[in-house]
N, C-alpha and C. Protein backbone atom coordinates (compact mmCIF):
# COMPACT_ATOMS: atom_id res chain seq x y z
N UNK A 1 439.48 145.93 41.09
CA UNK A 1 440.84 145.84 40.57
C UNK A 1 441.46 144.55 41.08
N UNK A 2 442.01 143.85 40.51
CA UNK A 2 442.83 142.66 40.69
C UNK A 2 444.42 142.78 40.49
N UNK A 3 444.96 142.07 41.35
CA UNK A 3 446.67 141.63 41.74
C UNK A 3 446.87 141.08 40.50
N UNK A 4 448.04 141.71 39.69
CA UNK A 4 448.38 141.21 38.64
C UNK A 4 449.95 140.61 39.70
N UNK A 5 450.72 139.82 38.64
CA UNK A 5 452.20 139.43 39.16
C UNK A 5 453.26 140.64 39.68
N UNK A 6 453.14 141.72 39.25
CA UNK A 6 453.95 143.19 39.78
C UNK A 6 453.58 143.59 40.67
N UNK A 7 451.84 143.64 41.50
CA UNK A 7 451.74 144.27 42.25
C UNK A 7 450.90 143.52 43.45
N UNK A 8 451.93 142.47 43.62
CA UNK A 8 451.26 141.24 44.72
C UNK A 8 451.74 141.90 45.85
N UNK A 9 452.29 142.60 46.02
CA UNK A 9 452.44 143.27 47.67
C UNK A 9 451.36 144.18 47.92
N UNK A 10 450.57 144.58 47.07
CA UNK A 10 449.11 145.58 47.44
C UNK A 10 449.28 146.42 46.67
N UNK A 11 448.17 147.48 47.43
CA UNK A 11 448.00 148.94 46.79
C UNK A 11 449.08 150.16 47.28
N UNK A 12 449.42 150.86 46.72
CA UNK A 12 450.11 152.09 47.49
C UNK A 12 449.40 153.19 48.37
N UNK A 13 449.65 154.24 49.06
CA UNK A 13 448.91 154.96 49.23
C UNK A 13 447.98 155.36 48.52
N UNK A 14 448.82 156.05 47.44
CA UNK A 14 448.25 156.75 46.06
C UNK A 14 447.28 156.10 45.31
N UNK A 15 447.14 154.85 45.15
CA UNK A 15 446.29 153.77 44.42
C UNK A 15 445.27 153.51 45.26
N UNK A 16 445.37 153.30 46.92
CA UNK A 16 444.55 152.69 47.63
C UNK A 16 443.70 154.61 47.77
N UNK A 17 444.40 155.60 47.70
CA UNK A 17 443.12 156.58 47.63
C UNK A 17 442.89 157.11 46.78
N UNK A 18 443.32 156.93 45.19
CA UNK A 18 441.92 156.91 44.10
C UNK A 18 441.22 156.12 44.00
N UNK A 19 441.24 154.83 44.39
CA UNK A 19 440.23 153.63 44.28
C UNK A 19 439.28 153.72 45.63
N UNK A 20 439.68 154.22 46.52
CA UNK A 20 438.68 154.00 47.64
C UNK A 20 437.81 155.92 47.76
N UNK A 21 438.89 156.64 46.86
CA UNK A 21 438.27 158.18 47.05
C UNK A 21 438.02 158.99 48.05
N UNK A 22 439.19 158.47 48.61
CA UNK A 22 439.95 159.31 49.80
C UNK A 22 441.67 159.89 49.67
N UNK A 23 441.56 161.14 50.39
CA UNK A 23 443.06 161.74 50.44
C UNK A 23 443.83 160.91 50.86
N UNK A 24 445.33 160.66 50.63
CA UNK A 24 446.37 159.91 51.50
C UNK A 24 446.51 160.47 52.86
N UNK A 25 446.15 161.76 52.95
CA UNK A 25 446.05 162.36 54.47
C UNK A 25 444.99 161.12 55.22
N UNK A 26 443.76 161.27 54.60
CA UNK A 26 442.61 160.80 55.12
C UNK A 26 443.07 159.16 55.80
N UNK A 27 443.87 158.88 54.17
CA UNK A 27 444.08 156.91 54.82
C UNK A 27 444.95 156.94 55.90
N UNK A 28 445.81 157.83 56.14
CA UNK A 28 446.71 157.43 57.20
C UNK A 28 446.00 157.85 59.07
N UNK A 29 445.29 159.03 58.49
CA UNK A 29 444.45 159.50 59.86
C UNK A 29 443.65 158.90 60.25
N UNK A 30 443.02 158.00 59.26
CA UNK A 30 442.19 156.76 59.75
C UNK A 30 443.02 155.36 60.36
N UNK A 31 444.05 155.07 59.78
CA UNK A 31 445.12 154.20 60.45
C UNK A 31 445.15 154.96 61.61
N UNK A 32 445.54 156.08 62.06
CA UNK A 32 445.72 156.73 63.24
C UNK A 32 444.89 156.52 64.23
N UNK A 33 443.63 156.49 63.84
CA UNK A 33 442.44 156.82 64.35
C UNK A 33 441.70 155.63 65.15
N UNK A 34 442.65 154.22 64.25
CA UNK A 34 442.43 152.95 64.54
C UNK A 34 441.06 152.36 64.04
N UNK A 35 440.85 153.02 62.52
CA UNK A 35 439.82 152.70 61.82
C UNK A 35 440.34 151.46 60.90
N UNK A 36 441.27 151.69 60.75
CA UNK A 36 441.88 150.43 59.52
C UNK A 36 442.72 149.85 60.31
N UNK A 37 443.08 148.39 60.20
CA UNK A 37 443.90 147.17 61.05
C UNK A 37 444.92 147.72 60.57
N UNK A 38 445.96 147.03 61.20
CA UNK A 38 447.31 147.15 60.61
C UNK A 38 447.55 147.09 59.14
N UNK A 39 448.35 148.30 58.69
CA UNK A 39 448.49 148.39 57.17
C UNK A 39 449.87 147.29 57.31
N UNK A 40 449.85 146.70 56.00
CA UNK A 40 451.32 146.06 56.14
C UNK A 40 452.12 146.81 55.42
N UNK A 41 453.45 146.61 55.25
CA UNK A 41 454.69 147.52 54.87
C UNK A 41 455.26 146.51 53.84
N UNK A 42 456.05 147.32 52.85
CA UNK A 42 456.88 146.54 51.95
C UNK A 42 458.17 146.74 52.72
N UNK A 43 459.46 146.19 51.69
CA UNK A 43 460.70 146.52 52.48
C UNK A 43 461.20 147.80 52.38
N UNK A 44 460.65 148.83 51.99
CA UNK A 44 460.48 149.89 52.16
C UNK A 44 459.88 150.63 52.43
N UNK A 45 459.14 150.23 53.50
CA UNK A 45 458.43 150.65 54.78
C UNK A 45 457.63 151.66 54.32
N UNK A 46 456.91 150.86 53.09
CA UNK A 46 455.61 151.73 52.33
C UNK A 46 454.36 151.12 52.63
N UNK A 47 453.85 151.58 53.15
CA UNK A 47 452.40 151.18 53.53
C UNK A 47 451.36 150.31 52.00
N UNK A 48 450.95 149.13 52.19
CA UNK A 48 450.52 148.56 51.37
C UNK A 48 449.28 147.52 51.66
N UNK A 49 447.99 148.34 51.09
CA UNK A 49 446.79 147.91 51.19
C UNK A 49 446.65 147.05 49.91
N UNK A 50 445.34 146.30 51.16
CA UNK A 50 444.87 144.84 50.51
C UNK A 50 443.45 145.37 49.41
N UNK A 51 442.62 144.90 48.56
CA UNK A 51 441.95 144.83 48.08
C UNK A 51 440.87 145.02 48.90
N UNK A 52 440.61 143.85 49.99
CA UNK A 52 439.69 144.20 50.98
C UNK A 52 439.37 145.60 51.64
N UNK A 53 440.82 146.20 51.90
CA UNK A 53 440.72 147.35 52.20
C UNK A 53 439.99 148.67 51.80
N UNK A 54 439.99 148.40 50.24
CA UNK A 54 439.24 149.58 49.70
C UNK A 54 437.66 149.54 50.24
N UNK A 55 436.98 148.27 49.69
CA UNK A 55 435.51 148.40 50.12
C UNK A 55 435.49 148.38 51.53
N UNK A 56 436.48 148.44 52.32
CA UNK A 56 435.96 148.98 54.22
C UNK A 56 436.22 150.31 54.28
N UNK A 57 437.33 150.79 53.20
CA UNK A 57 437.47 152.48 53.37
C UNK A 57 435.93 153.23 52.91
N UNK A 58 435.58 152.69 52.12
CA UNK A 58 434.11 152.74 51.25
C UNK A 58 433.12 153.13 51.88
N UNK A 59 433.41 151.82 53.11
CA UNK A 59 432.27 151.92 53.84
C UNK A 59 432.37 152.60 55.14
N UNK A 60 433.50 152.75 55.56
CA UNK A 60 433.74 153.90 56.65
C UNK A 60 433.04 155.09 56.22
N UNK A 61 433.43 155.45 55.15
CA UNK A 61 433.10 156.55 54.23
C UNK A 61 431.33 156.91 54.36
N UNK A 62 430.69 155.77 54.26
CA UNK A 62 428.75 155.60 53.78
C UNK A 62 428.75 156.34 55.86
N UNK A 63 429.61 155.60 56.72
CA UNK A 63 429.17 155.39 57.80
C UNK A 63 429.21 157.22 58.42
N UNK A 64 430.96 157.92 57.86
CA UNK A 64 430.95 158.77 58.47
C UNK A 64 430.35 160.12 57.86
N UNK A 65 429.74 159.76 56.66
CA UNK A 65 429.09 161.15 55.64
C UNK A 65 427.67 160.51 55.96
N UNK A 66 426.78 159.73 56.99
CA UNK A 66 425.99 159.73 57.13
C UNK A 66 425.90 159.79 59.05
N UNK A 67 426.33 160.70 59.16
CA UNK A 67 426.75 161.37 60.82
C UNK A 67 427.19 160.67 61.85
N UNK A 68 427.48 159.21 61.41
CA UNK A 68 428.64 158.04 62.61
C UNK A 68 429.39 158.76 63.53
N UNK A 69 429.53 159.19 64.74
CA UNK A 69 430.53 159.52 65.20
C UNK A 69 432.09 159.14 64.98
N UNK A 70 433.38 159.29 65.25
CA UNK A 70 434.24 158.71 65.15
C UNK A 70 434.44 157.51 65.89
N UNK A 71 433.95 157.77 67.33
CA UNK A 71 434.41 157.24 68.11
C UNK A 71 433.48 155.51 68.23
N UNK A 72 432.37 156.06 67.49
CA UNK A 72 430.90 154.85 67.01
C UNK A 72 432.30 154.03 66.41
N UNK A 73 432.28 154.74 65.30
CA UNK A 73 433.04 153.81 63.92
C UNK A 73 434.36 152.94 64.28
N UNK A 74 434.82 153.78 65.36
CA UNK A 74 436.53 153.20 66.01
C UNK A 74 435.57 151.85 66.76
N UNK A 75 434.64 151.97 67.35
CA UNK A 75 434.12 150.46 67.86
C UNK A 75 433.43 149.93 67.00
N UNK A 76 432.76 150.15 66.10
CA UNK A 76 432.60 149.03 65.08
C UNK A 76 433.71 148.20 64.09
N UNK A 77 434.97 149.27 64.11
CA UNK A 77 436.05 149.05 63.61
C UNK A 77 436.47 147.52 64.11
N UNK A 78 436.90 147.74 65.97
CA UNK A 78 437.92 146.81 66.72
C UNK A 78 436.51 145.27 66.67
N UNK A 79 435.55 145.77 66.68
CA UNK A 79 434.15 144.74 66.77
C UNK A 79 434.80 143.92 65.40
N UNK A 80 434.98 144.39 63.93
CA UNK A 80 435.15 144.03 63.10
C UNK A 80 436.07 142.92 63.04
N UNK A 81 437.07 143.76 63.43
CA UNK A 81 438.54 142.91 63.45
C UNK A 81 438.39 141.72 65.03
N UNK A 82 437.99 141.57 65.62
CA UNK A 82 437.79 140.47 66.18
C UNK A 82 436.79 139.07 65.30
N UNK A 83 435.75 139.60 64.24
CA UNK A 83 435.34 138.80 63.46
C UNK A 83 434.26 137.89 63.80
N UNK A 84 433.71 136.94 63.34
CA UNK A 84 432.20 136.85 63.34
C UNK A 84 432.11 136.61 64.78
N UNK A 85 432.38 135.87 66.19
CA UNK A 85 432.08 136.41 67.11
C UNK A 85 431.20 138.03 67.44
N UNK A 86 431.58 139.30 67.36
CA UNK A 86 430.82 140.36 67.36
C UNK A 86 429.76 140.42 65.91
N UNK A 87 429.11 139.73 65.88
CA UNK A 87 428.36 139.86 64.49
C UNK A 87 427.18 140.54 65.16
N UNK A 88 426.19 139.73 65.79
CA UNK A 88 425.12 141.15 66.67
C UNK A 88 425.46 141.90 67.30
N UNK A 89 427.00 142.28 67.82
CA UNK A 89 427.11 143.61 68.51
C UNK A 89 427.24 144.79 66.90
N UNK A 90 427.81 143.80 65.88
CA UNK A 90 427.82 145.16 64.85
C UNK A 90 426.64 145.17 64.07
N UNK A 91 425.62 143.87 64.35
CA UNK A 91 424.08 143.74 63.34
C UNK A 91 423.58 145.58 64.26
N UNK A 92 423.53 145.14 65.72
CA UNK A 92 422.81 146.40 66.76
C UNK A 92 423.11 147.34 66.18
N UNK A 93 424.42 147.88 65.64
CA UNK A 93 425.31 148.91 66.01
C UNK A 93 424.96 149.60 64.22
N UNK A 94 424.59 148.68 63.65
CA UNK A 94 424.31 149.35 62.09
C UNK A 94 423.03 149.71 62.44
N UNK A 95 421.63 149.04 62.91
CA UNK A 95 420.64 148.98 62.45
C UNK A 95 420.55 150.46 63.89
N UNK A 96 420.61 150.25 64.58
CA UNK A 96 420.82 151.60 65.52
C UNK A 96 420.77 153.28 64.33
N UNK A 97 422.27 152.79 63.97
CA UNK A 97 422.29 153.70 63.12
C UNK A 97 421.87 153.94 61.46
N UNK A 98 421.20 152.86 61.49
CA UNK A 98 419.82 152.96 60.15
C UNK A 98 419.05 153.59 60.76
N UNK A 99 418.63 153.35 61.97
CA UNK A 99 417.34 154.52 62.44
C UNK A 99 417.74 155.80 62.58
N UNK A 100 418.46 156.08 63.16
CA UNK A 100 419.10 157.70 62.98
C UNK A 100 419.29 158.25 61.36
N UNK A 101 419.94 157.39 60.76
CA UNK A 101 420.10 158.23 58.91
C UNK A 101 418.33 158.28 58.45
N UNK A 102 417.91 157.33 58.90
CA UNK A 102 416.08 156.80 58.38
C UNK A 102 415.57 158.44 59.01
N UNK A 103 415.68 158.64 60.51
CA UNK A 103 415.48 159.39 60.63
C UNK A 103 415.66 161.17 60.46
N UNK A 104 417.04 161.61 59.75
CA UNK A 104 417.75 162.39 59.33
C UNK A 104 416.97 162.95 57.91
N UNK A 105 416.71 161.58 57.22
CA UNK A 105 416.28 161.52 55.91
C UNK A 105 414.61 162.52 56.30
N UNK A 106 413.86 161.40 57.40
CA UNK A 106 412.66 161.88 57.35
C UNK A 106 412.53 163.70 57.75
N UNK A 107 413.70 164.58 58.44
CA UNK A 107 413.76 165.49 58.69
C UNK A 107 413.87 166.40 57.47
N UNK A 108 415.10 165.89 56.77
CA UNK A 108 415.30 166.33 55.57
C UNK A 108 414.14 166.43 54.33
N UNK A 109 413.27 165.57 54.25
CA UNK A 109 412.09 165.71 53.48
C UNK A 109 411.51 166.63 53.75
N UNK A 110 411.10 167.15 55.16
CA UNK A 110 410.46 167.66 55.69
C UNK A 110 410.45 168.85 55.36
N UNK A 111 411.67 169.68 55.52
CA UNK A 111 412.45 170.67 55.22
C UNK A 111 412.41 170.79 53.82
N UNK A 112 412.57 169.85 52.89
CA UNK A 112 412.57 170.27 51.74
C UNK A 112 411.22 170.15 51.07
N UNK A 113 410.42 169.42 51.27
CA UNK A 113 408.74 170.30 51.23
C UNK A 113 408.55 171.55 51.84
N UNK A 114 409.10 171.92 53.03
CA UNK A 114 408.60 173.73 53.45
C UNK A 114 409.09 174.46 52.34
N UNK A 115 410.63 174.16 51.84
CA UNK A 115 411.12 174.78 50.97
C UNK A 115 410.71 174.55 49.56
N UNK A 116 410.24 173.51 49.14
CA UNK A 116 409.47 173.57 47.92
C UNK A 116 408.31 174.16 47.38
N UNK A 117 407.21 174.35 48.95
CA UNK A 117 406.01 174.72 49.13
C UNK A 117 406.21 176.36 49.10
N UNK A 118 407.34 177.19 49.29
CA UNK A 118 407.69 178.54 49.17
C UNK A 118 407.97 178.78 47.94
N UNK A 119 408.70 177.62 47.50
CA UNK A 119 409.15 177.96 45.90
C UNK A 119 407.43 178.35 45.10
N UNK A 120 406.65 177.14 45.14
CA UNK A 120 405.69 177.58 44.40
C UNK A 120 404.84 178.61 44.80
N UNK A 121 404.46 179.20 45.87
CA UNK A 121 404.53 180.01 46.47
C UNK A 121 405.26 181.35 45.56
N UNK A 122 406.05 181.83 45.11
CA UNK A 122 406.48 182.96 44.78
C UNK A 122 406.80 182.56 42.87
N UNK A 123 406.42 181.20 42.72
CA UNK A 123 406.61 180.88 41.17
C UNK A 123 404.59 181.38 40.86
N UNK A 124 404.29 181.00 41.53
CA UNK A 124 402.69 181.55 41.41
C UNK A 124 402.25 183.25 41.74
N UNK A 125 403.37 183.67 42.67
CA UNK A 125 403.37 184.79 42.55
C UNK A 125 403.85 186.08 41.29
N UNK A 126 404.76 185.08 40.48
CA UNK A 126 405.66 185.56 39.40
C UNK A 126 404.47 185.21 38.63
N UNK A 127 404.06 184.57 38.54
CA UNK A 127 403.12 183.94 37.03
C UNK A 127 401.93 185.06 37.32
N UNK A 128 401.18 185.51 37.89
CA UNK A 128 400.64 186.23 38.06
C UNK A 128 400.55 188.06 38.28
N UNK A 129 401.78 187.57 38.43
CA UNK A 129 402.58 189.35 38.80
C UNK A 129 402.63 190.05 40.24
N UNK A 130 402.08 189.19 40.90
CA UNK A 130 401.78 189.72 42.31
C UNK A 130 403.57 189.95 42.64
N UNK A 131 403.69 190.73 43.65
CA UNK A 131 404.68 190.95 44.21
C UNK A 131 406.50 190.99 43.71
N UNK A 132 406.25 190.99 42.68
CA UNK A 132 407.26 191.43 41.62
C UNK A 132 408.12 192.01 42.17
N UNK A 133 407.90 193.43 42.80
CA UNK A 133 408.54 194.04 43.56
C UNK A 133 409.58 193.85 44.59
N UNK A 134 408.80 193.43 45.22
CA UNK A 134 409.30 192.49 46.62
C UNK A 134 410.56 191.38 46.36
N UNK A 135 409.98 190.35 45.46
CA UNK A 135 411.03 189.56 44.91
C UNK A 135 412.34 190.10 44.35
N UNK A 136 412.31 191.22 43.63
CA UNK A 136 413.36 191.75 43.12
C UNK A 136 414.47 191.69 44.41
N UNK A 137 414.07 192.38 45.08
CA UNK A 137 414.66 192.74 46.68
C UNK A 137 415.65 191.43 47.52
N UNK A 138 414.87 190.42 47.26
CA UNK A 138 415.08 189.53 47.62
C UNK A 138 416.02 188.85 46.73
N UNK A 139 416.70 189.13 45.51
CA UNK A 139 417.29 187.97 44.91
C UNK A 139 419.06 188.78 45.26
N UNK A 140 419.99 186.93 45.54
CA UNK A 140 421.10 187.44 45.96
C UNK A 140 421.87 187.87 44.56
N UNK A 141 422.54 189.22 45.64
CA UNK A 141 423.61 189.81 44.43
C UNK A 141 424.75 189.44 43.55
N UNK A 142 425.24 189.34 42.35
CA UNK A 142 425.70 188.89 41.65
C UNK A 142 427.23 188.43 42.04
């Protein structure tokens, strides 16, 4: 989205969280939280995000729905805002936590082969008729 001439003071709450796809609760608890720099204010002391802002809400977002702690993200945050100076403390601090999601992922496969390997497992049991019975038992109630 681009600054047309009406809306050169930023985004609103409301705008900056359908575009970034977060609650207005969420943007301000993250201001709280000291995930986002200073929001600036209009003269009516309305909070008004930059463009930039959305793709870091974005990416807070990738960081904390892929198990970031808060308190990780609040220091990659202040790392940020000091600027390319911390560039290998935040290169460490991602690739750290590429190995943990890398590794999450490899768990998750894992798990979902045992669980696939059961599925066919009782789809071979159905195709055949074996244990019909049993299965009935087993399926959740409506």
């Amino acid at each position: 989205m681009e600054y047309g001439p009406d809306d050169v003071e930023g985004l609103s709450v409301g705008q900056m969280s359908k575009l970034a796809g977060v609650s207005a609760d969420t943007l301000r608890y993250y201001e709280r939280a000291g995930l986002i720099a200073r929001v600036t204010r209009n003269s009516d002391n309305q909070r008004r995000y930059q463009q930039s802002d959305v793709e870091w809400i974005r990416f807070l977002l990738h960081l904390r729905q892929t198990g970031m702690p808060l308190a990780r993200m609040r220091t990659y945050a202040v790392l940020r805002e000091k600027g390319d100076g911390t560039l290998n403390a935040r290169l460490s601090m991602l690739a750290d936590h590429q190995r943990q999601v890398r590794e999450q992922v490899r768990q998750l496969q894992a798990h979902d082969d045992a669980i696939d390997a059961q599925i066919q497992v009782f789809a071979q049991m159905l195709a055949s008729g074996e244990g019909s019975g049993a299965l009935l038992s087993e399926a959740p109630p409506d």
